[in-house]
N, C-alpha and C. Protein backbone atom coordinates (compact mmCIF):
# COMPACT_ATOMS: atom_id res chain seq x y z
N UNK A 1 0.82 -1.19 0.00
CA UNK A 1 0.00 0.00 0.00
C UNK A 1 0.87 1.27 0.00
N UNK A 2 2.03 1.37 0.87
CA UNK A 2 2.83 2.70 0.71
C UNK A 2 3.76 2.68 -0.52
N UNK A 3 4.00 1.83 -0.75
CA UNK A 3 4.33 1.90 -2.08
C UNK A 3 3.69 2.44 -3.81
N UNK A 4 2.62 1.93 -3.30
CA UNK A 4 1.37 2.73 -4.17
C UNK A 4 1.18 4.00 -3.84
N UNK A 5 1.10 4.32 -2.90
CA UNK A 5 0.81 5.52 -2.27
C UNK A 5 1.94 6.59 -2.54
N UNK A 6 3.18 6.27 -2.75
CA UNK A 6 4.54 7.03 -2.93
C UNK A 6 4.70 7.15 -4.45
N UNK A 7 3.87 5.99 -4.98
CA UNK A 7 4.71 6.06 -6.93
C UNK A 7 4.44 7.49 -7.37
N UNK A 8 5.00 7.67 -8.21
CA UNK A 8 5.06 9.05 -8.84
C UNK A 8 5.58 10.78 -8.03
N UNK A 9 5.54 10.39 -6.94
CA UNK A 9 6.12 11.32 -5.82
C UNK A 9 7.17 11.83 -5.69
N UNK A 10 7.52 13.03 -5.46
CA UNK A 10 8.96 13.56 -5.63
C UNK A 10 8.65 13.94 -3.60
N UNK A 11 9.88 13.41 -2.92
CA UNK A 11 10.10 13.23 -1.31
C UNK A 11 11.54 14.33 -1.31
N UNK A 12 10.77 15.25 -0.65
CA UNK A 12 12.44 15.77 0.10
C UNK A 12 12.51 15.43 1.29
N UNK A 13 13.91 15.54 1.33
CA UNK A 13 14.13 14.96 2.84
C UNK A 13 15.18 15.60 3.82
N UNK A 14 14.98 16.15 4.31
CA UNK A 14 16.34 16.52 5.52
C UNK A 14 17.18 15.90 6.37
N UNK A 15 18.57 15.78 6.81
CA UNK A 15 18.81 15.30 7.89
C UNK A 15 18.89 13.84 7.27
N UNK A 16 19.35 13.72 5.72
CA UNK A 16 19.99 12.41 5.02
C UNK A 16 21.30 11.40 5.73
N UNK A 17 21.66 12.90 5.52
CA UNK A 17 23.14 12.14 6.03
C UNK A 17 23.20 11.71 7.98
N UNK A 18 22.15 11.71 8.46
CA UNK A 18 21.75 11.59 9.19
C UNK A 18 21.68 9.74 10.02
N UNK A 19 21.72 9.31 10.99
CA UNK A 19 21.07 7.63 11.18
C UNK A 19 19.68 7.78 10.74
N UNK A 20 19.10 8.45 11.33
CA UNK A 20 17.18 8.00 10.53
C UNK A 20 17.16 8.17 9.63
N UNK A 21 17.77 9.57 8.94
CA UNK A 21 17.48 9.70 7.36
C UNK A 21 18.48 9.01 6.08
N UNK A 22 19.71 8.32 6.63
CA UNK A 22 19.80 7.22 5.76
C UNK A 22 19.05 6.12 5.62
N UNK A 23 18.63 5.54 6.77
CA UNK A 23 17.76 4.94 6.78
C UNK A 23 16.36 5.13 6.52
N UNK A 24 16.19 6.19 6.23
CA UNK A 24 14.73 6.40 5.40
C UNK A 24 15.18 6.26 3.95
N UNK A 25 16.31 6.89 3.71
CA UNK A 25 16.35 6.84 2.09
C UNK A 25 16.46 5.20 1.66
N UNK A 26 17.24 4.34 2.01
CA UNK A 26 17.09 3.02 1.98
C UNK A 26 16.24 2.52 1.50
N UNK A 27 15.29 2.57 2.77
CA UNK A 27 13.79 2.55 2.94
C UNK A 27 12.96 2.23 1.59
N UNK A 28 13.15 3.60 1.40
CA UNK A 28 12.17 4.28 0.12
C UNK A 28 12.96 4.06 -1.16
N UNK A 29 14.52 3.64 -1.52
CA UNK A 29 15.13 3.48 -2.39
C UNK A 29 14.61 2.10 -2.76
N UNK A 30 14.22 1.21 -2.07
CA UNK A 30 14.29 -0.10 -1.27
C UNK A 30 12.39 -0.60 -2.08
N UNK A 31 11.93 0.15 -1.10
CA UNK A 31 10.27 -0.46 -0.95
C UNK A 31 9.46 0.35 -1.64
N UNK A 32 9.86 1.71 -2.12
CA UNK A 32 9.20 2.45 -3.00
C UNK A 32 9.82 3.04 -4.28
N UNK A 33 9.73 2.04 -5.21
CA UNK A 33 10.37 2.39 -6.79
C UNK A 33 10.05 3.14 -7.24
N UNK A 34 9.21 3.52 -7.12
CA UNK A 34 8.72 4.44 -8.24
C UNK A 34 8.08 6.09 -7.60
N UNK A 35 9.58 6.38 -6.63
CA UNK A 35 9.50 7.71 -6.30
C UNK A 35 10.62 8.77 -6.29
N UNK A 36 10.96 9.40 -6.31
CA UNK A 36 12.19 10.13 -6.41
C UNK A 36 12.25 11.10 -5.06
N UNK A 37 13.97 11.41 -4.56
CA UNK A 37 13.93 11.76 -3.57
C UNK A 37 14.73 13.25 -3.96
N UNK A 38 14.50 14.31 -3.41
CA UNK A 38 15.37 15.40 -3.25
C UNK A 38 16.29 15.37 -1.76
N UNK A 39 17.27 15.33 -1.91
CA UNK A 39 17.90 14.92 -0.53
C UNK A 39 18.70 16.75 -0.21
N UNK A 40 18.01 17.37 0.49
CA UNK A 40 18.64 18.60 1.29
C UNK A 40 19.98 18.32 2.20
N UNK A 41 20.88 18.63 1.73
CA UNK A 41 22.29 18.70 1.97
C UNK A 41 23.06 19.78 2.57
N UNK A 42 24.14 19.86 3.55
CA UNK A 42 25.00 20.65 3.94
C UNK A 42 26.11 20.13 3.53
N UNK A 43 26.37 21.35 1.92
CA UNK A 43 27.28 21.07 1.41
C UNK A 43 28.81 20.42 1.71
N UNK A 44 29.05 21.38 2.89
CA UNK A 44 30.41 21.31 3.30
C UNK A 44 31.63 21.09 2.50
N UNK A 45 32.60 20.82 2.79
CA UNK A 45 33.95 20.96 1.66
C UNK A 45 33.86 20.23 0.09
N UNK A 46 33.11 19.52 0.42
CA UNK A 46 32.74 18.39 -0.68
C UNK A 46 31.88 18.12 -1.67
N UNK A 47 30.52 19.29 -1.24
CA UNK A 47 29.34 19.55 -2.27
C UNK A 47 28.57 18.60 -1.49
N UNK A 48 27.20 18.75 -2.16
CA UNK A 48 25.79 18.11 -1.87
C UNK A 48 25.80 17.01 -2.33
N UNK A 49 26.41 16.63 -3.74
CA UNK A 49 26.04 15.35 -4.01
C UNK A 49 27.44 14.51 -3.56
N UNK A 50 28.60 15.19 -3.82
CA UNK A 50 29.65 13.92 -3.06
C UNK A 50 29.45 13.53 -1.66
N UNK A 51 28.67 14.58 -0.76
CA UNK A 51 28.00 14.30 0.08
C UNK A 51 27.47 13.11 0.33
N UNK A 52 26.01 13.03 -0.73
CA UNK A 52 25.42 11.83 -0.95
C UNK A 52 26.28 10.48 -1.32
N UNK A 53 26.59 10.90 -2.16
CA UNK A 53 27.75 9.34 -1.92
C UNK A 53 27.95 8.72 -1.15
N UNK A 54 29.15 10.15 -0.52
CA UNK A 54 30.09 9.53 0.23
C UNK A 54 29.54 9.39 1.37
N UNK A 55 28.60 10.06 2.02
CA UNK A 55 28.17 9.63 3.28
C UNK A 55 26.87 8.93 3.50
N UNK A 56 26.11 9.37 2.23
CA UNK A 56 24.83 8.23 2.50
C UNK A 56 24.86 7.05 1.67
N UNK A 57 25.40 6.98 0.20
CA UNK A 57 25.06 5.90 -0.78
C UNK A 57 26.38 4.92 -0.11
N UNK A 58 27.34 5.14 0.24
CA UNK A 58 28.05 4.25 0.34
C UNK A 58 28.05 3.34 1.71
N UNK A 59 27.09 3.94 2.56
CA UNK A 59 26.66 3.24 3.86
C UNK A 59 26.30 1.58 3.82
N UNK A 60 27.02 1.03 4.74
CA UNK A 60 26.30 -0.25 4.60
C UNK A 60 24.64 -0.77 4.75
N UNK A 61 24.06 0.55 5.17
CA UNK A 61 22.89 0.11 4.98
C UNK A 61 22.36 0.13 3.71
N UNK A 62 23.02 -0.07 2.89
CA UNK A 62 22.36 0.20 1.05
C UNK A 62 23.12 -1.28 1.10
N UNK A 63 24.01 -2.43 1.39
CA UNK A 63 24.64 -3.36 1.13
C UNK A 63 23.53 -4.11 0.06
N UNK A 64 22.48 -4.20 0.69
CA UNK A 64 21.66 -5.22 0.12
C UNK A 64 21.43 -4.94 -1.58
N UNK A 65 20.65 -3.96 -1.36
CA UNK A 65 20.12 -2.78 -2.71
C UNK A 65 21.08 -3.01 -3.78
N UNK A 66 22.88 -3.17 -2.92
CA UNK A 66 23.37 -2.99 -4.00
C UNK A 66 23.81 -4.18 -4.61
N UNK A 67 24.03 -5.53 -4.00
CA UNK A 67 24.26 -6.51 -4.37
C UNK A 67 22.82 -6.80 -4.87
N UNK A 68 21.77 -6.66 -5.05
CA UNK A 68 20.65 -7.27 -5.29
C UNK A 68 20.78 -6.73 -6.98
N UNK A 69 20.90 -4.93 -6.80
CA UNK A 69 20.79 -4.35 -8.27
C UNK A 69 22.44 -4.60 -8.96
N UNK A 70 23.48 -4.92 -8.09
CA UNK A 70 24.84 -4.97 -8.66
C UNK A 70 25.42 -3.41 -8.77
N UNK A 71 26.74 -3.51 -8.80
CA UNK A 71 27.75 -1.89 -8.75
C UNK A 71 26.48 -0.63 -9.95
N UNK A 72 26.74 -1.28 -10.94
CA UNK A 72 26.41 -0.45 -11.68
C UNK A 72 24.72 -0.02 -12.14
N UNK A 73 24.18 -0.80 -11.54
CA UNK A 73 22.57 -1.00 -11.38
C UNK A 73 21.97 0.10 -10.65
N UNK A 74 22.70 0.23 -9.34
CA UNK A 74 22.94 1.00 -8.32
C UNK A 74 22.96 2.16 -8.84
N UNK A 75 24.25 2.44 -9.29
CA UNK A 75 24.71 3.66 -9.17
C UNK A 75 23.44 4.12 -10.49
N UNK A 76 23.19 3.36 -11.52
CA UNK A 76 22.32 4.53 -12.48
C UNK A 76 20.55 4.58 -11.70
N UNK A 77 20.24 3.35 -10.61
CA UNK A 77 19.09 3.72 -10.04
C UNK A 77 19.12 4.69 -9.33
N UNK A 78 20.43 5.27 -8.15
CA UNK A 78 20.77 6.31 -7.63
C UNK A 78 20.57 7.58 -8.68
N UNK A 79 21.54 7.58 -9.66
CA UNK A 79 21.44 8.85 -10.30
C UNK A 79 19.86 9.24 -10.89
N UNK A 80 19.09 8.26 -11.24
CA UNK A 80 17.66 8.38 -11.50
C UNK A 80 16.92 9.30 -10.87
N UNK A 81 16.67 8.45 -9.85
CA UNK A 81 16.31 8.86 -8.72
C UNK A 81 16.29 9.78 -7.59
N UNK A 82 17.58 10.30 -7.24
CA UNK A 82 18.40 11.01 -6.19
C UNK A 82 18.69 12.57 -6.88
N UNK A 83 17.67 13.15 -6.25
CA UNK A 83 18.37 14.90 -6.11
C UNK A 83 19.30 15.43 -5.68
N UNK A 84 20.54 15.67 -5.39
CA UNK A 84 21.18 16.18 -3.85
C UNK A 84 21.20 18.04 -4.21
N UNK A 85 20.93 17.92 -3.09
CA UNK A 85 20.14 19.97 -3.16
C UNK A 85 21.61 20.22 -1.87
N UNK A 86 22.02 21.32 -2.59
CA UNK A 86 23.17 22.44 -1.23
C UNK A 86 21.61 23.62 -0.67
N UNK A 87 21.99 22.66 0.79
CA UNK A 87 21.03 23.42 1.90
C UNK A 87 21.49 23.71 3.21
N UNK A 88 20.48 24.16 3.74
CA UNK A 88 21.01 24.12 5.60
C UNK A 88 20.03 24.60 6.27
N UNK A 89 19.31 24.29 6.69
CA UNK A 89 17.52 24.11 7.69
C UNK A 89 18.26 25.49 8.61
N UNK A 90 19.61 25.41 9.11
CA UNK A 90 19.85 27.18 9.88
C UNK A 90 19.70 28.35 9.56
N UNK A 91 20.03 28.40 7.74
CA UNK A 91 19.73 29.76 7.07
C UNK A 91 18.07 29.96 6.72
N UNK A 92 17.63 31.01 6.55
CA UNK A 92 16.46 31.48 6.03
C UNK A 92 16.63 30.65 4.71
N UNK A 93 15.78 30.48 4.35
CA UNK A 93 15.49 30.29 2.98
C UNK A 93 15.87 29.03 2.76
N UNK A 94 16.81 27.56 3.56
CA UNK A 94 17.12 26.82 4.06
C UNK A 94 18.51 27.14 2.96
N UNK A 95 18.77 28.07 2.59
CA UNK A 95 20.21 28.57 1.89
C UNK A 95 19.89 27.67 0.26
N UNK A 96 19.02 27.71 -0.21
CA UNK A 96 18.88 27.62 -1.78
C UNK A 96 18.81 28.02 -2.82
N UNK A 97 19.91 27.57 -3.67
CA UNK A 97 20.00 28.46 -4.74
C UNK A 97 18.50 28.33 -5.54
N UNK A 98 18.35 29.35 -6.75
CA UNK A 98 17.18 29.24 -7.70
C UNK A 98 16.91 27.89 -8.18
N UNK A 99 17.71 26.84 -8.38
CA UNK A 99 16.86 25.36 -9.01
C UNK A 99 16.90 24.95 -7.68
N UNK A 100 17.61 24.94 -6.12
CA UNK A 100 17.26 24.32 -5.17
C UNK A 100 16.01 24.72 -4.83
N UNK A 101 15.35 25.97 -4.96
CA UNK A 101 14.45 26.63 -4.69
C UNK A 101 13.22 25.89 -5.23
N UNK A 102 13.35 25.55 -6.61
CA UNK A 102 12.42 24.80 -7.74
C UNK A 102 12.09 23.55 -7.62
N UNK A 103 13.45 22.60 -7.19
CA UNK A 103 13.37 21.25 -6.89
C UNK A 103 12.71 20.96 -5.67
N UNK A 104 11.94 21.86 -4.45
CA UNK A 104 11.84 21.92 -3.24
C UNK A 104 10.27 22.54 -3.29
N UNK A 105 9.96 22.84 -4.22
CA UNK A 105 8.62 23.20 -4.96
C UNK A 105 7.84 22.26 -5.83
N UNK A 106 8.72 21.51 -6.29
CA UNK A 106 8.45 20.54 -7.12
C UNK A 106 8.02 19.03 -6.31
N UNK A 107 8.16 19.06 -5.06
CA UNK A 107 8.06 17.84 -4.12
C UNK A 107 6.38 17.87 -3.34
N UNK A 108 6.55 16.89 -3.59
CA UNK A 108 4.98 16.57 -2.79
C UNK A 108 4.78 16.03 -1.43
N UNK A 109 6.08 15.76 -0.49
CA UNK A 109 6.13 15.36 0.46
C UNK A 109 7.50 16.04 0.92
N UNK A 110 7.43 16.57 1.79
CA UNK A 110 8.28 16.81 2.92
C UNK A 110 8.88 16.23 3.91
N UNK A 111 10.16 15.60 4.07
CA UNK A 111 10.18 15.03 5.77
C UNK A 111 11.34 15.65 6.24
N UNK A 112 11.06 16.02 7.43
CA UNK A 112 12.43 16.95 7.81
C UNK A 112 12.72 16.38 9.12
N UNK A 113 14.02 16.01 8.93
CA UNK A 113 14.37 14.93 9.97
C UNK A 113 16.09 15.58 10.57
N UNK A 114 16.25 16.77 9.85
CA UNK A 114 17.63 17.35 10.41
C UNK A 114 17.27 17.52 11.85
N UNK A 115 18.50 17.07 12.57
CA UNK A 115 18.38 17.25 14.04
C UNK A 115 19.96 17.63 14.60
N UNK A 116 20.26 18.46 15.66
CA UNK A 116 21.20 18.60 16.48
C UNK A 116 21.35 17.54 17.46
N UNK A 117 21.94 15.77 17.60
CA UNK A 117 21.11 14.96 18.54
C UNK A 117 21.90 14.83 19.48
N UNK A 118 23.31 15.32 19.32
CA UNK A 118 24.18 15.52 20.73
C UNK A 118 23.82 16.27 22.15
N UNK A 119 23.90 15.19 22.98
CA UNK A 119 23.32 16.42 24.13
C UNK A 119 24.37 17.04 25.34
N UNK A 120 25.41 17.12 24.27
CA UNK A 120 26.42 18.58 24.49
C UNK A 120 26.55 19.53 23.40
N UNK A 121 25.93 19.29 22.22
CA UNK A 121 25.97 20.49 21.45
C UNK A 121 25.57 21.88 22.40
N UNK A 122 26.11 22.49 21.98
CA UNK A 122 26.01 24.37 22.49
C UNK A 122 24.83 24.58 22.07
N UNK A 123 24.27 25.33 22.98
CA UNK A 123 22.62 25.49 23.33
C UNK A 123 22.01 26.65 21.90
N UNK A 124 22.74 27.39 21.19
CA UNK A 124 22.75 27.75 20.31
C UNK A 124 22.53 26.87 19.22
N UNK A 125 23.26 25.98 18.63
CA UNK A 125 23.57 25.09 17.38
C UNK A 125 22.36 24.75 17.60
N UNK A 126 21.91 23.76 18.97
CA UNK A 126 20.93 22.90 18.86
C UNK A 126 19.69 23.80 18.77
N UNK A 127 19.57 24.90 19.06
CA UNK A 127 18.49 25.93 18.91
C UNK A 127 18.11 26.16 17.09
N UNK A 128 19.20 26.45 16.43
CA UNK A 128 19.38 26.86 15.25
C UNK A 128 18.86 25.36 14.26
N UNK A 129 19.12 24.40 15.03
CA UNK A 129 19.09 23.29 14.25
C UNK A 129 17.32 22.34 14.71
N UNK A 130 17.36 22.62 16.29
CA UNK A 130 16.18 21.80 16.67
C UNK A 130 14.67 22.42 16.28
N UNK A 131 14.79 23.96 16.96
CA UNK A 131 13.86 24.78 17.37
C UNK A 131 13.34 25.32 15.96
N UNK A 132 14.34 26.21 15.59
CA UNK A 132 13.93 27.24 14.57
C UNK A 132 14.20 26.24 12.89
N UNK A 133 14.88 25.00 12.90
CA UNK A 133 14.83 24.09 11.46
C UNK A 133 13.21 23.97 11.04
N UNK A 134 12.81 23.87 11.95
CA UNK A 134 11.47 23.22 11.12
C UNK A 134 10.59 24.70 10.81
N UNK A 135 10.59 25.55 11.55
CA UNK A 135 10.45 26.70 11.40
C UNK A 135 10.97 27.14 9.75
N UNK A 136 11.93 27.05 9.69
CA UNK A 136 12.48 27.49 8.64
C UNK A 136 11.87 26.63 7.26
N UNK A 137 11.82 25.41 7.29
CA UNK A 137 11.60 24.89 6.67
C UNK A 137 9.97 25.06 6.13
N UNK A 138 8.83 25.20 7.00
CA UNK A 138 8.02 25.16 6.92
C UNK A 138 7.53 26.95 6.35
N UNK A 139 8.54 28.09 6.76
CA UNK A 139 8.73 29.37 6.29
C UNK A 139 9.55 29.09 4.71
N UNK A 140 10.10 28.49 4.13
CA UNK A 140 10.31 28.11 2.71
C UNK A 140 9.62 27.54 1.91
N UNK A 141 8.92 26.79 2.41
CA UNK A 141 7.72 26.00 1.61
C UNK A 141 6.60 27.05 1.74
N UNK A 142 6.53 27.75 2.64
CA UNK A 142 5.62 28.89 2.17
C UNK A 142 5.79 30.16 1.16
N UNK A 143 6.49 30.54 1.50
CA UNK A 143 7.50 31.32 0.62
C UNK A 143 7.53 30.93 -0.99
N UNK A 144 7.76 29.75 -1.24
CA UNK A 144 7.59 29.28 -2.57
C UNK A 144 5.78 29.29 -3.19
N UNK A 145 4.99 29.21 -2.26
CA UNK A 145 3.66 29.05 -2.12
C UNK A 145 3.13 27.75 -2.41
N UNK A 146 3.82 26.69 -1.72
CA UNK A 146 3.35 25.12 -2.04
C UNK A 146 2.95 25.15 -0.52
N UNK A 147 2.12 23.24 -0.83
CA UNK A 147 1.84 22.57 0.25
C UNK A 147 1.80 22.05 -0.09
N UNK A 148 3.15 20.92 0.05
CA UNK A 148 3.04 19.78 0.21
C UNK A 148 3.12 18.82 1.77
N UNK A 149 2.70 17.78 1.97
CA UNK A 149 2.44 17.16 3.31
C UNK A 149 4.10 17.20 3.81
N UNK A 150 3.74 17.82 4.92
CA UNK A 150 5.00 17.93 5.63
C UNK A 150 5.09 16.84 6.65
N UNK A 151 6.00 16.13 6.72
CA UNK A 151 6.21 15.18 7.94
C UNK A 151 7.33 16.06 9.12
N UNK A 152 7.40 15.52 10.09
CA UNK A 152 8.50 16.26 10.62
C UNK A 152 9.08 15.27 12.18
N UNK A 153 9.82 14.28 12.19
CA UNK A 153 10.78 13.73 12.81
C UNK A 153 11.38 14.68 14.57
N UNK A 154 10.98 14.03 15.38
CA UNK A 154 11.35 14.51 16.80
C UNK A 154 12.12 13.32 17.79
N UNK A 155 12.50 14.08 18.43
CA UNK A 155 13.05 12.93 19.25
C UNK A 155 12.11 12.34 20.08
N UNK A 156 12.87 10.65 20.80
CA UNK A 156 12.56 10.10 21.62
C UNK A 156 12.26 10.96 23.06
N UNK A 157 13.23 11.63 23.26
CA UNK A 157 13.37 12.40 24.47
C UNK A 157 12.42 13.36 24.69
N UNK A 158 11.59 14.11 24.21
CA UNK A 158 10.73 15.33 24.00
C UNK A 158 9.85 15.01 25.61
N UNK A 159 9.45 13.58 26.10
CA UNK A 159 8.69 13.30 26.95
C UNK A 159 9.39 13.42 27.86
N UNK A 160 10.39 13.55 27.71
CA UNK A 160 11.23 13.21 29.75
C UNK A 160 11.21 12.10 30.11
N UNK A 161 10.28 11.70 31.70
CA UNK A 161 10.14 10.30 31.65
C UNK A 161 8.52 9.96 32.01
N UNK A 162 7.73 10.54 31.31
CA UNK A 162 6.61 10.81 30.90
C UNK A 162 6.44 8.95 30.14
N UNK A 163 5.41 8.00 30.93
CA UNK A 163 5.08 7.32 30.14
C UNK A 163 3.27 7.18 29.21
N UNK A 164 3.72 6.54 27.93
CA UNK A 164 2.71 6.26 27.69
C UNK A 164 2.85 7.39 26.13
N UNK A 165 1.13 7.44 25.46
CA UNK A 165 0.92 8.81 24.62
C UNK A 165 1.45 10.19 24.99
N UNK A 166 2.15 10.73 24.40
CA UNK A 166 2.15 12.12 24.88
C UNK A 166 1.92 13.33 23.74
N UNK A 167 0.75 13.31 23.44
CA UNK A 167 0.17 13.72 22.44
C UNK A 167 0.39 15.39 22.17
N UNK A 168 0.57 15.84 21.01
CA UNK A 168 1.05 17.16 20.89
C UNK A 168 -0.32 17.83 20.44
N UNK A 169 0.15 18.95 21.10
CA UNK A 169 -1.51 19.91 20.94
C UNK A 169 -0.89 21.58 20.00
N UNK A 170 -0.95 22.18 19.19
CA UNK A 170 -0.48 22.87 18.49
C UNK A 170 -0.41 24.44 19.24
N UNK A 171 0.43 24.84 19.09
CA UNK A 171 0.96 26.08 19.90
C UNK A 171 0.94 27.35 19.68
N UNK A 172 -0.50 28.00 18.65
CA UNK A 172 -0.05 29.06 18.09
C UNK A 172 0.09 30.77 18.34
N UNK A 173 -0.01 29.80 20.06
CA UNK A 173 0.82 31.64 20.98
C UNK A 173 1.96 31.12 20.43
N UNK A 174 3.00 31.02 20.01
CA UNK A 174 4.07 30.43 20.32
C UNK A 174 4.62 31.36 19.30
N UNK A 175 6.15 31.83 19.41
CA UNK A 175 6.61 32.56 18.74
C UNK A 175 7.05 32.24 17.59
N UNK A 176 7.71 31.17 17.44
CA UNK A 176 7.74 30.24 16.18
C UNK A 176 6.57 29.38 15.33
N UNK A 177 5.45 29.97 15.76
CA UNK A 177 4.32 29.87 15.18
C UNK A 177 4.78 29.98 13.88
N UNK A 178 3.98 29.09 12.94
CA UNK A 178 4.03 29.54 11.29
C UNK A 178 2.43 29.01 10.84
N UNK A 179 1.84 29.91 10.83
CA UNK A 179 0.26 29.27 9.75
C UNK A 179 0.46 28.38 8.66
N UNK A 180 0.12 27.19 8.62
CA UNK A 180 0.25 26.41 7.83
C UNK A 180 -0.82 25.32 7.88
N UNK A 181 -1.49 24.86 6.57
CA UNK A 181 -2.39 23.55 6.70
C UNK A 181 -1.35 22.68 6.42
N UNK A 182 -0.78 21.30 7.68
CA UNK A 182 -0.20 20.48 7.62
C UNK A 182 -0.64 19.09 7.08
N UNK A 183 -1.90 19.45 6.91
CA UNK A 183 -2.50 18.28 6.84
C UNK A 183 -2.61 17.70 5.08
């Protein structure tokens, strides 16, 4: 059924190079063929897509994918498939150039899974990265004037030691409020 549900779909995704979000791309490289992913990247010394490579395609969690499709199977289902966008969920605008801007408009699903998950990062970074990312993100997709279904990835920890449901109720005293139909 999610597979049906994904064909024809263009997925961006945040927070790739990430443990969950390699493992989402997998996932969806994996169990949903017939969708394409825009993968939002922090370029760093290396670019967005050697990025992808080097830190998500070459992960052993693709081992299977790739012995199943073989070296070169791989790599042209990757290139098919795989966007890599120079981004960063900290800047306004999540720092995209004019076709990152387009390719991020062009998606019908959202999942934003960038996270700060160290819990010694400097109370800043993780602010810039926890608090105000999705903020940002959800202020770019407006900005472009889309809606597409936004997913959005939180931690385990958010509860404390709170057991059971801990159901989120929407906050829009809240200063990082953004009007948006999420649904």
């Amino acid at each position: 059924m999610i597979p049906e549900s994904l064909a024809g779909r263009r997925i961006a995704i945040t927070g790739s190079t990430g443990f969950l979000g390699t493992a989402l791309v997998e996932r969806l490289l994996r169990s949903a063929p017939n969708c394409e992913l825009v993968l939002i990247v922090r370029p760093g010394r290396r670019g967005a897509e050697r990025r992808v490579e080097r830190d998500i395609l070459r992960n052993d969690a693709f081992d299977s994918l790739r012995d199943s499709l073989g070296p070169d199977g791989f790599a042209e289902m990757a290139a098919r498939r795989i966007t890599a966008l120079a981004g960063d969920v900290t800047v306004d605008g999540l720092g995209l150039d004019d076709n990152g801007r387009a390719a991020l408009a062009a998606c019908d699903i959202v999942i934003h899974s960038a996270a700060a998950v160290s819990f010694d990062s400097p109370l800043d970074q993780a602010i810039e990265v926890n608090l105000l990312g999705p903020v940002r993100v959800v202020e770019a997709l407006s900005e472009l004037g889309v809606t597409p279904h936004v997913v959005t990835v939180s931690t385990c920890y958010v509860a404390g030691s709170r057991r059971g449901a801990a159901p989120e109720e929407p906050v829009d005293a809240s200063p990082f409020f953004v009007d948006v139909d999420w649904r």
